[in-house]
C-alpha atoms as a PDB file:
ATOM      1  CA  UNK A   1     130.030  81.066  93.003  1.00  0.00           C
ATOM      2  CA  UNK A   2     128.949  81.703  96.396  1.00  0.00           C
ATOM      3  CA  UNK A   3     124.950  81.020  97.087  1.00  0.00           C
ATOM      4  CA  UNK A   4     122.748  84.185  96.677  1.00  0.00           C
ATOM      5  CA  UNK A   5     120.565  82.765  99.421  1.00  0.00           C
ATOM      6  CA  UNK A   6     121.547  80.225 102.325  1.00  0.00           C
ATOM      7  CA  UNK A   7     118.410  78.591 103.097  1.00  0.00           C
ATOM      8  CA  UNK A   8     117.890  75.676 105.948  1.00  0.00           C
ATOM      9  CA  UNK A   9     115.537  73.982 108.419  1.00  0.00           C
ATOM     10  CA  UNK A  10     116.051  73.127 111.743  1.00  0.00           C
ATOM     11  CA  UNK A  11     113.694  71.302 114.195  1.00  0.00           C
ATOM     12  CA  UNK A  12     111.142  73.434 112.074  1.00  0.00           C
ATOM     13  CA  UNK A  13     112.307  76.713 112.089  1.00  0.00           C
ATOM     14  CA  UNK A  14     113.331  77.711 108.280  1.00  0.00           C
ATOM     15  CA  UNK A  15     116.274  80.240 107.865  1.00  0.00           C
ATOM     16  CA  UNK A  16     116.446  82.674 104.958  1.00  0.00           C
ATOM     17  CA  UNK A  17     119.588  84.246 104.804  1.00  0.00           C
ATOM     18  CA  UNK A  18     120.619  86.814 102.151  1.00  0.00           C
ATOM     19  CA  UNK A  19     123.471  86.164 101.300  1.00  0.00           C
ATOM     20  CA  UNK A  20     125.407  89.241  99.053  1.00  0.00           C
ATOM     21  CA  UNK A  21     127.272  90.613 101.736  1.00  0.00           C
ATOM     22  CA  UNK A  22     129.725  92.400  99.604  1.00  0.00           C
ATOM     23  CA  UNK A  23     126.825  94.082  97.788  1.00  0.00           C
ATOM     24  CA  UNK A  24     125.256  94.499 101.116  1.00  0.00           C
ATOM     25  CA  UNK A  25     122.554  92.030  99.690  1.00  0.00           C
ATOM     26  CA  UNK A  26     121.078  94.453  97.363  1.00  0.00           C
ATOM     27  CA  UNK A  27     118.865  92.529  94.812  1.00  0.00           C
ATOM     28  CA  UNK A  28     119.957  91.094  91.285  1.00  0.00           C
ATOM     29  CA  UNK A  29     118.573  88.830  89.350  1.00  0.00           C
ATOM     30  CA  UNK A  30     120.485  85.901  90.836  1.00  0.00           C
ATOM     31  CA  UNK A  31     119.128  86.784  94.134  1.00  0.00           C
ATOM     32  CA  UNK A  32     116.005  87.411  93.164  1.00  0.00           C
ATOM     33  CA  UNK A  33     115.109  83.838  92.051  1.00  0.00           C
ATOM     34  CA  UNK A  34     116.845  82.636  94.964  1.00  0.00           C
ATOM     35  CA  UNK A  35     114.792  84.581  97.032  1.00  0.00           C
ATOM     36  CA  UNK A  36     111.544  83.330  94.635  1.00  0.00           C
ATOM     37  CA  UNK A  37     112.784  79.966  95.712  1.00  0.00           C
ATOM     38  CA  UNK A  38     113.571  80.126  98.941  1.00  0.00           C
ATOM     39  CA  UNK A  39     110.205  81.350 100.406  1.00  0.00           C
ATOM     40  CA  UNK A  40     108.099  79.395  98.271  1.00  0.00           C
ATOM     41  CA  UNK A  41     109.686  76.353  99.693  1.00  0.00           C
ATOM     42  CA  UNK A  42     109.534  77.371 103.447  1.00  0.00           C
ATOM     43  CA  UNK A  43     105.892  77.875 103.874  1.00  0.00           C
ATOM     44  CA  UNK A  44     105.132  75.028 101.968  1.00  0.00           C
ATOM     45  CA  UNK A  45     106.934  72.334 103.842  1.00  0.00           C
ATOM     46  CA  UNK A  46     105.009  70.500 106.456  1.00  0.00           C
ATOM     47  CA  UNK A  47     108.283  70.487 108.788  1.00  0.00           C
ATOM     48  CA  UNK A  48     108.234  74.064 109.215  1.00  0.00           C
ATOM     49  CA  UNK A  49     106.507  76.409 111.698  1.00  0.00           C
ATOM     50  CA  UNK A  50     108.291  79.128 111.933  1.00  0.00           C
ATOM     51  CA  UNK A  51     110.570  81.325 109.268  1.00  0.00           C
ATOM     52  CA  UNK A  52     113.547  83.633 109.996  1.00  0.00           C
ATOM     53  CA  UNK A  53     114.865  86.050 107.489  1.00  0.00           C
ATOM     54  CA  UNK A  54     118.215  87.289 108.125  1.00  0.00           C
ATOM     55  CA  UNK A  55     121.489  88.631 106.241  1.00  0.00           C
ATOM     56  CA  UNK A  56     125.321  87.914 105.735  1.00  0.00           C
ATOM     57  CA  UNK A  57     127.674  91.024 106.270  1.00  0.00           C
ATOM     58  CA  UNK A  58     126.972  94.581 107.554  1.00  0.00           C
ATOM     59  CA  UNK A  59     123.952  95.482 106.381  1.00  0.00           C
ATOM     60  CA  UNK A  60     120.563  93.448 106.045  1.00  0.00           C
ATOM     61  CA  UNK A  61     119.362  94.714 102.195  1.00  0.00           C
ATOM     62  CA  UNK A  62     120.141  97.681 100.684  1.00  0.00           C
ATOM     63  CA  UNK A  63     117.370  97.289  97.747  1.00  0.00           C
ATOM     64  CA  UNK A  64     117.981  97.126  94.086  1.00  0.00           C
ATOM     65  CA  UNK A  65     121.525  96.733  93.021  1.00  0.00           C
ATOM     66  CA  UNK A  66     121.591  99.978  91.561  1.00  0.00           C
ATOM     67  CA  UNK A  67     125.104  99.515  89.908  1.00  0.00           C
ATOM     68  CA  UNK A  68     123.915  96.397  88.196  1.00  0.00           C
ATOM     69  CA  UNK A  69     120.875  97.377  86.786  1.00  0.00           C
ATOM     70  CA  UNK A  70     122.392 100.391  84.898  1.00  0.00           C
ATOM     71  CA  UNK A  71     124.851  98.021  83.637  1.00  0.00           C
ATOM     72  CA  UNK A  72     122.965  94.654  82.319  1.00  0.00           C
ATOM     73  CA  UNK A  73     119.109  96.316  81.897  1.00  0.00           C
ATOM     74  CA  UNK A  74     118.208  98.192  78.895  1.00  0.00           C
ATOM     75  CA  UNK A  75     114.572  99.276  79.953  1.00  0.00           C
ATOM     76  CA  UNK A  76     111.874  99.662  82.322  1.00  0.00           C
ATOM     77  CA  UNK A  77     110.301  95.956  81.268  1.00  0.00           C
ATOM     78  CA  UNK A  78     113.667  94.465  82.799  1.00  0.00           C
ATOM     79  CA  UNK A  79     113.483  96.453  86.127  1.00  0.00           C
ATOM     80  CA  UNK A  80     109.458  95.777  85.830  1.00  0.00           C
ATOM     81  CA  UNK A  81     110.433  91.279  85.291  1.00  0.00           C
ATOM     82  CA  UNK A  82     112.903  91.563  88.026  1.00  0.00           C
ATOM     83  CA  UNK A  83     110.523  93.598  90.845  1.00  0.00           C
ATOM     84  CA  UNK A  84     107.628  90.593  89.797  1.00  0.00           C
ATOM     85  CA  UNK A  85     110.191  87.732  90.412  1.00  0.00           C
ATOM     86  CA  UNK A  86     111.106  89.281  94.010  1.00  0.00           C
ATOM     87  CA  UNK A  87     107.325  90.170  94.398  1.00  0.00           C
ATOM     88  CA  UNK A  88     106.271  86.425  94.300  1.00  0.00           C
ATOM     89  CA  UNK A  89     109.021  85.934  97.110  1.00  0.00           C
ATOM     90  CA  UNK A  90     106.995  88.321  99.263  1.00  0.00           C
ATOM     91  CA  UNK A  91     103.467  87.004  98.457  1.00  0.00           C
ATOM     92  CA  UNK A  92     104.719  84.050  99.691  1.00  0.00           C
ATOM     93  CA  UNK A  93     105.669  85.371 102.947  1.00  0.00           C
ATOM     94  CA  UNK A  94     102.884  87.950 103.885  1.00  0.00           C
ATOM     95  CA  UNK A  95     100.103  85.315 102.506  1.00  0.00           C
ATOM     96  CA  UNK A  96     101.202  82.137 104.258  1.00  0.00           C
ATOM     97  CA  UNK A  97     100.063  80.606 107.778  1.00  0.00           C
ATOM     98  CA  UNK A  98     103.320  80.651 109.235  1.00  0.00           C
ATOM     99  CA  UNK A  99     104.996  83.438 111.511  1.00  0.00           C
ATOM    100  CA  UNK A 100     107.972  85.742 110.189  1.00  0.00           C
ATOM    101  CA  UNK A 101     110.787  87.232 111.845  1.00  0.00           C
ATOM    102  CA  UNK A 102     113.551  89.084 110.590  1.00  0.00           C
ATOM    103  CA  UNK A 103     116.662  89.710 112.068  1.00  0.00           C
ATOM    104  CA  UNK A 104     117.808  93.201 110.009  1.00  0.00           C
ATOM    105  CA  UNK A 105     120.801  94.030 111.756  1.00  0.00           C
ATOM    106  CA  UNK A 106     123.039  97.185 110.141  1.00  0.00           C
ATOM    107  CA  UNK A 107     121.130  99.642 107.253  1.00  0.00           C
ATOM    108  CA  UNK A 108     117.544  98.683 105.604  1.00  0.00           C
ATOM    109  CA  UNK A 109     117.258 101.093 102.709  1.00  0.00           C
ATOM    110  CA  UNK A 110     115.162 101.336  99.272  1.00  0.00           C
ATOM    111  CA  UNK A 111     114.027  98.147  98.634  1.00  0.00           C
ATOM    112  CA  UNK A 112     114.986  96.492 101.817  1.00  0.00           C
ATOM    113  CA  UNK A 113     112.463  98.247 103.961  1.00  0.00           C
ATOM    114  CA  UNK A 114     109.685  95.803 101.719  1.00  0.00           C
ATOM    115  CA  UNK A 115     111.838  92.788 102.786  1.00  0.00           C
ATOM    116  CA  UNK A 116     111.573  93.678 106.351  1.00  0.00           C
ATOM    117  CA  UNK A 117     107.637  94.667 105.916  1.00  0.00           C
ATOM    118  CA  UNK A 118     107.148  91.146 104.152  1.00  0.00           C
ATOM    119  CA  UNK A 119     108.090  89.772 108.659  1.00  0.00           C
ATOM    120  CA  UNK A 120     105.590  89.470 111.345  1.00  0.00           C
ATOM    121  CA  UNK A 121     108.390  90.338 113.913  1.00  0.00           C
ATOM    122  CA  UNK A 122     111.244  92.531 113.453  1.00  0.00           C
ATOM    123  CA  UNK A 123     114.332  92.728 115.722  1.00  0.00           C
ATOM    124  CA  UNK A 124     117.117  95.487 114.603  1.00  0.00           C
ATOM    125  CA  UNK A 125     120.655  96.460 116.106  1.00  0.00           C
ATOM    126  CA  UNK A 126     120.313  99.538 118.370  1.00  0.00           C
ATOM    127  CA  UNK A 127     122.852 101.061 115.482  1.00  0.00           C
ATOM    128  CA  UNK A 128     120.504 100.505 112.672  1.00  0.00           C
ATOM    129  CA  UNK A 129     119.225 102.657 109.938  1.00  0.00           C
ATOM    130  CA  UNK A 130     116.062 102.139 108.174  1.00  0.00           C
ATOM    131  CA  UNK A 131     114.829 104.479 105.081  1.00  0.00           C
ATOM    132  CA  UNK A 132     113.016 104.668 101.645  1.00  0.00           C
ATOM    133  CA  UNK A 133     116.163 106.908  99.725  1.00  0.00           C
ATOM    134  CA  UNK A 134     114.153 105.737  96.027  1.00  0.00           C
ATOM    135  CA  UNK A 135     113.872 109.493  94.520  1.00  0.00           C
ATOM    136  CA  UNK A 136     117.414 110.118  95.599  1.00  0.00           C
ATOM    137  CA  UNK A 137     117.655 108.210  92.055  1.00  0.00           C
ATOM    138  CA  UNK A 138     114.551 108.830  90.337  1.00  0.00           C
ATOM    139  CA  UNK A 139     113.031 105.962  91.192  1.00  0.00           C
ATOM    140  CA  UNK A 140     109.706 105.028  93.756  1.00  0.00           C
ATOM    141  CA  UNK A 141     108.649 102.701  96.274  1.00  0.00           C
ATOM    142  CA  UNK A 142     109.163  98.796  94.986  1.00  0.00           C
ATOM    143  CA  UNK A 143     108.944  95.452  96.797  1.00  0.00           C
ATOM    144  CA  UNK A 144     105.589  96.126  98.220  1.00  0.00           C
ATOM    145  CA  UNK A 145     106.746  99.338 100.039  1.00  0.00           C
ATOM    146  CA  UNK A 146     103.772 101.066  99.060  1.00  0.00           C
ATOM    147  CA  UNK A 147     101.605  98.044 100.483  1.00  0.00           C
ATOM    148  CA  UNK A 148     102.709  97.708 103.401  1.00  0.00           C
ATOM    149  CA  UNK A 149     104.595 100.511 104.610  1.00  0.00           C
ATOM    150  CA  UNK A 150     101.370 102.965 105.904  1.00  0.00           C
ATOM    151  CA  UNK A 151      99.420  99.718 107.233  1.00  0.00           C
ATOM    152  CA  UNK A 152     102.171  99.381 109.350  1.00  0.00           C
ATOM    153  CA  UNK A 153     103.023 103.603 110.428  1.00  0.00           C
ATOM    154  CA  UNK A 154     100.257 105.211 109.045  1.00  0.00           C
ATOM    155  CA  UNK A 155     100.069 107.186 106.308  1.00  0.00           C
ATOM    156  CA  UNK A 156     101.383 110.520 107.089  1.00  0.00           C
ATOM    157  CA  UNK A 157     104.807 108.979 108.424  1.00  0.00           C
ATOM    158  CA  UNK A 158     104.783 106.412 104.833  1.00  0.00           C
ATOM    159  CA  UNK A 159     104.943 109.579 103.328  1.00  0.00           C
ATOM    160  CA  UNK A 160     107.714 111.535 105.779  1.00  0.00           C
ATOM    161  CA  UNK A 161     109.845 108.429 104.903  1.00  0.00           C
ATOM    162  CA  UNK A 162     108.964 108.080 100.895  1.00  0.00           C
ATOM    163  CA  UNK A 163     109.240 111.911 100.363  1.00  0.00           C
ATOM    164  CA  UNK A 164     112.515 112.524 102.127  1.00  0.00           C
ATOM    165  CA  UNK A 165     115.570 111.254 102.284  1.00  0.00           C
ATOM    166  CA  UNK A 166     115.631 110.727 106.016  1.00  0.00           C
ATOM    167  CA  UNK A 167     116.711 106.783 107.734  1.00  0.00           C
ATOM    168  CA  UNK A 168     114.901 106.370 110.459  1.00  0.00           C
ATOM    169  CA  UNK A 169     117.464 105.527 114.068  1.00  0.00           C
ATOM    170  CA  UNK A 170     116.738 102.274 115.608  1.00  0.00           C
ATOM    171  CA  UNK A 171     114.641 103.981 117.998  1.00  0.00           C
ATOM    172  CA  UNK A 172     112.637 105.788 115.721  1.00  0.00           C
ATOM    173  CA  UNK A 173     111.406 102.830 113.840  1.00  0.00           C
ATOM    174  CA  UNK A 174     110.202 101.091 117.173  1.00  0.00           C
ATOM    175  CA  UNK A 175     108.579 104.013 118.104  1.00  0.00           C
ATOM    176  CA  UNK A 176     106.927 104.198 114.966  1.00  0.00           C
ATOM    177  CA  UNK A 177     106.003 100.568 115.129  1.00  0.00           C
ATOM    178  CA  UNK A 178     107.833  99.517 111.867  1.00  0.00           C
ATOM    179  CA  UNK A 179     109.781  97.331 114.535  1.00  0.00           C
ATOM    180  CA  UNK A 180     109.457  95.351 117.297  1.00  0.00           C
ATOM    181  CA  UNK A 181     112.593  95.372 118.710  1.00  0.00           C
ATOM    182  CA  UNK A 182     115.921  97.005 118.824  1.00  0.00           C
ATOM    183  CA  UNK A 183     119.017  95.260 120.643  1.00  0.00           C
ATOM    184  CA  UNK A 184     122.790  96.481 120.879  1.00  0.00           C
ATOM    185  CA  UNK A 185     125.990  95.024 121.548  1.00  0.00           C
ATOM    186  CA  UNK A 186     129.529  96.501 122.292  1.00  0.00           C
ATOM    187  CA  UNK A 187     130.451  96.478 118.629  1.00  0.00           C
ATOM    188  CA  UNK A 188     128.978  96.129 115.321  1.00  0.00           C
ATOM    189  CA  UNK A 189     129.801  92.720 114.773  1.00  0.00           C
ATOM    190  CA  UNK A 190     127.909  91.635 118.329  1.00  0.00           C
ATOM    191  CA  UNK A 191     125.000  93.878 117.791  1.00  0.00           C
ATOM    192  CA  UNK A 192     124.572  92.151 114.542  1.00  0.00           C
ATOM    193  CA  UNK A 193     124.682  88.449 116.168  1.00  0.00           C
ATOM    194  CA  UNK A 194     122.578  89.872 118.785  1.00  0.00           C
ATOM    195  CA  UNK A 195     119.716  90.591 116.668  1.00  0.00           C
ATOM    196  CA  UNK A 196     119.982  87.257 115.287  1.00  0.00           C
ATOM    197  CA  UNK A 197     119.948  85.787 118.303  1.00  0.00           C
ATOM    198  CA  UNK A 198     116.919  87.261 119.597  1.00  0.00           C
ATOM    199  CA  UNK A 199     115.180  86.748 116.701  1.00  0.00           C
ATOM    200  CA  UNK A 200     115.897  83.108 116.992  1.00  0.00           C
ATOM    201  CA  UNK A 201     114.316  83.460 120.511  1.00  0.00           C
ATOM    202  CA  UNK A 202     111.246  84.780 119.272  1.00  0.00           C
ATOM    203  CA  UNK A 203     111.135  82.161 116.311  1.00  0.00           C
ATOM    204  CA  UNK A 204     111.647  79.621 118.938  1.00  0.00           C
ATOM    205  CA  UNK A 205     109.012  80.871 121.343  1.00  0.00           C
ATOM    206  CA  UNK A 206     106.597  80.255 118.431  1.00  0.00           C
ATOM    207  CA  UNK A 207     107.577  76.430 117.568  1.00  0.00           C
ATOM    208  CA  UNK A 208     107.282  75.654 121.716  1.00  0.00           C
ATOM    209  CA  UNK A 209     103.987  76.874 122.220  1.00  0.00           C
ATOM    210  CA  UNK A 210     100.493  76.778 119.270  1.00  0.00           C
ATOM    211  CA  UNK A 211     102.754  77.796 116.610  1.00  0.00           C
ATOM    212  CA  UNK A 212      99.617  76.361 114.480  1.00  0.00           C
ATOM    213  CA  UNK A 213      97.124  79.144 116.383  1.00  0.00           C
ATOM    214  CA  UNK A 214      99.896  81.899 115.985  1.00  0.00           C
ATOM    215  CA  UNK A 215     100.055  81.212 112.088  1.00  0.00           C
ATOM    216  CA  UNK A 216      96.386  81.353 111.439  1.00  0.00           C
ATOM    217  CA  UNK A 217      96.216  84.350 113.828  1.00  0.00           C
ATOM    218  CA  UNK A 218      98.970  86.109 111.446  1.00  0.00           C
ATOM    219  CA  UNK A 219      96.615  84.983 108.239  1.00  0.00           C
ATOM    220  CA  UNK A 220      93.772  86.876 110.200  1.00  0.00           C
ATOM    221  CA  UNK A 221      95.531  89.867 110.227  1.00  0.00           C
ATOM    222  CA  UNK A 222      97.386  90.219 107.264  1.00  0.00           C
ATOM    223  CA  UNK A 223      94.588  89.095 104.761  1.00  0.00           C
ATOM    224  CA  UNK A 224      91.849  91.445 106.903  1.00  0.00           C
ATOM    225  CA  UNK A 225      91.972  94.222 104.362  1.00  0.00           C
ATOM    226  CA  UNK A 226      90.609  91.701 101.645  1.00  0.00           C
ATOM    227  CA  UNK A 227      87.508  91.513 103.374  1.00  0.00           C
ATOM    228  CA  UNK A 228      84.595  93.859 104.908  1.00  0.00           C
ATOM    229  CA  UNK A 229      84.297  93.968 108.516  1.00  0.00           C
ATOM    230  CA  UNK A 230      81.364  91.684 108.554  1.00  0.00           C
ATOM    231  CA  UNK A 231      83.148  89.327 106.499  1.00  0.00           C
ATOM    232  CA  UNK A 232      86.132  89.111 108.330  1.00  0.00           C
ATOM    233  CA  UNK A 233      84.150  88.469 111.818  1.00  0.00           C
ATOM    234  CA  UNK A 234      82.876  85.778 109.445  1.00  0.00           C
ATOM    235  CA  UNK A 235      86.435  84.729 108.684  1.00  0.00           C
ATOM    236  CA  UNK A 236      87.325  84.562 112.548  1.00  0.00           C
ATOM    237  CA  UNK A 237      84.606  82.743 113.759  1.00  0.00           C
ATOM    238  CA  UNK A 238      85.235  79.867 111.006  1.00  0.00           C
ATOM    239  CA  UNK A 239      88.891  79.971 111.673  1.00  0.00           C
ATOM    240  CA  UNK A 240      88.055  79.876 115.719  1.00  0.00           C
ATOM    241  CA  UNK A 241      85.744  76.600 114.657  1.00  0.00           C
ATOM    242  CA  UNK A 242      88.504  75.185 113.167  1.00  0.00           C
ATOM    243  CA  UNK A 243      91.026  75.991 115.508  1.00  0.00           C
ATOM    244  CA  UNK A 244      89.433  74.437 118.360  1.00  0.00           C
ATOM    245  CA  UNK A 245      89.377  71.363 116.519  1.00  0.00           C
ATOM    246  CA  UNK A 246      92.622  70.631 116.462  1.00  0.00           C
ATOM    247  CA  UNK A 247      94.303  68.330 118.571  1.00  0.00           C
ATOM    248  CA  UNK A 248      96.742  70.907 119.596  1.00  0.00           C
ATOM    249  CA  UNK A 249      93.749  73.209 121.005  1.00  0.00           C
ATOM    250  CA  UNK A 250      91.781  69.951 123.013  1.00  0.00           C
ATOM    251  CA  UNK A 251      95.247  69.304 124.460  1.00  0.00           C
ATOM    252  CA  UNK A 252      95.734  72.831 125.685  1.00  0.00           C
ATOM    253  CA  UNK A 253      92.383  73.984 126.437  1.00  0.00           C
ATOM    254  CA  UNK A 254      91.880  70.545 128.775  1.00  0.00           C
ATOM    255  CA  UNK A 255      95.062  71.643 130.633  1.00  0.00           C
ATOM    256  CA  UNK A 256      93.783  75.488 131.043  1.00  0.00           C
ATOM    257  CA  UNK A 257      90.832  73.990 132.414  1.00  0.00           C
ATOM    258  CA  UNK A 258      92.185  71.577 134.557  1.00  0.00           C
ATOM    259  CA  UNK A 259      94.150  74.234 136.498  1.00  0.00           C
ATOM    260  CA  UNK A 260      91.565  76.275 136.966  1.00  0.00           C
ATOM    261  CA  UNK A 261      89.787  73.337 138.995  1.00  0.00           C
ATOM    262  CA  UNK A 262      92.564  73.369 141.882  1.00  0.00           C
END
């Protein structure tokens, strides 16, 4: 049986790679502990500083596996268990210190598009498709796409995309912010190892520079809506404190300075 999830760590950059391709790595329950797994053990290794989520095959997630829910669930309370399993996957993710990108080359649809949210940093093919498509069979917005979908567009385009059946063009989504990036290649195949290439590069640029600062800059961020404005100006000055206690920070700030003295 072929690993739902290919997971590795080089010179600390951790790759997450779905890994359904023939299923165009729509979520079951095999994947979805995988997935559990996978995340949980990249932001808490010490060796790691940067995460990459990409995908196997055509397509980076197409959601649910439809097909095999309506054949192996028998209620609500299984889809319900299987959403919380993938959930804790994405927790792990959007409430860790360490930087995301995801390479989603090909479609992003349903379920996916909370996958893709759950990044810091998203690159896309210039042929890629991004949409909601849940009521087109009854069901609504899993995998924290109600979370985090209208922090990211706003909420009157959360709602274009949740209450039609409309996937967004490459373009589109970066002009709607819900990516950073879209690249292209002559064919489907290079557009797709394009996108994980550049996402690589970003990953990379990360681990050769504070990747330290950038994760606790991403914690900022992300956990803001937790707190009132005065408490997260609170939050920022402590983290600031702490930052510029770091070895990493004396190091860098020394050499700003000294350049500035030329």
């Amino acid at each position: 049986m072929t690993d739902a999830i290919l997971f590795s760590v080089d010179d600390g950059l951790a790759r997450v790679t779905l890994n359904r391709p023939g299923r165009l790595n729509a979520f079951n329950a095999e994947l979805a502990e995988a997935w559990a797994a996978a995340t949980a053990e990249a932001v808490s290794r010490d060796d790691v500083g940067a995460i990459l989520v990409d995908a196997a095959g055509p397509a980076f997630c197409a959601g649910g596996d439809v097909q095999e829910m309506a054949a192996t669930m028998t209620g609500g309370a299984d889809i319900e268990r299987l959403a919380q399993v993938i959930n804790s996957g994405i927790r792990s993710l959007v409430e860790s210190s360490v930087p995301v990108v995801a390479a989603a080359h090909g479609t992003t649809a349903g379920g996916g598009l909370g996958i893709l949210l759950s990044s810091d940093y998203a690159i896309v093919g210039a042929d890629s498709r991004i949409g909601s498509l849940y009521a087109n069979i009854g069901l609504v917005p899993d995998m924290s796409v109600s979370a985090q979908l209208a922090r990211a567009v706003g909420q009157r385009r959360a709602l274009q995309l949740v209450l039609r059946d409309r996937l967004l063009t490459a373009d589109e989504a970066v002009e709607w912010g819900l990516v950073a990036e879209a690249v292209g290649g002559e064919d489907a195949a290079a557009t797709a190892a394009a996108v994980r290439a550049r996402a690589e590069e970003i990953a990379r640029f990360w681990l050769a520079g504070a990747f330290g600062a950038y994760g606790q800059a991403k914690r900022l961020v992300r956990s803001q809506p937790a707190r009132s404005f005065t408490e997260q100006l609170t939050e920022e000055a402590r983290a600031i404190g702490a930052a510029f206690d770091t070895d990493d920070a004396r190091q860098r700030i020394a050499a700003f300075a000294s350049r500035g003295k030329k």
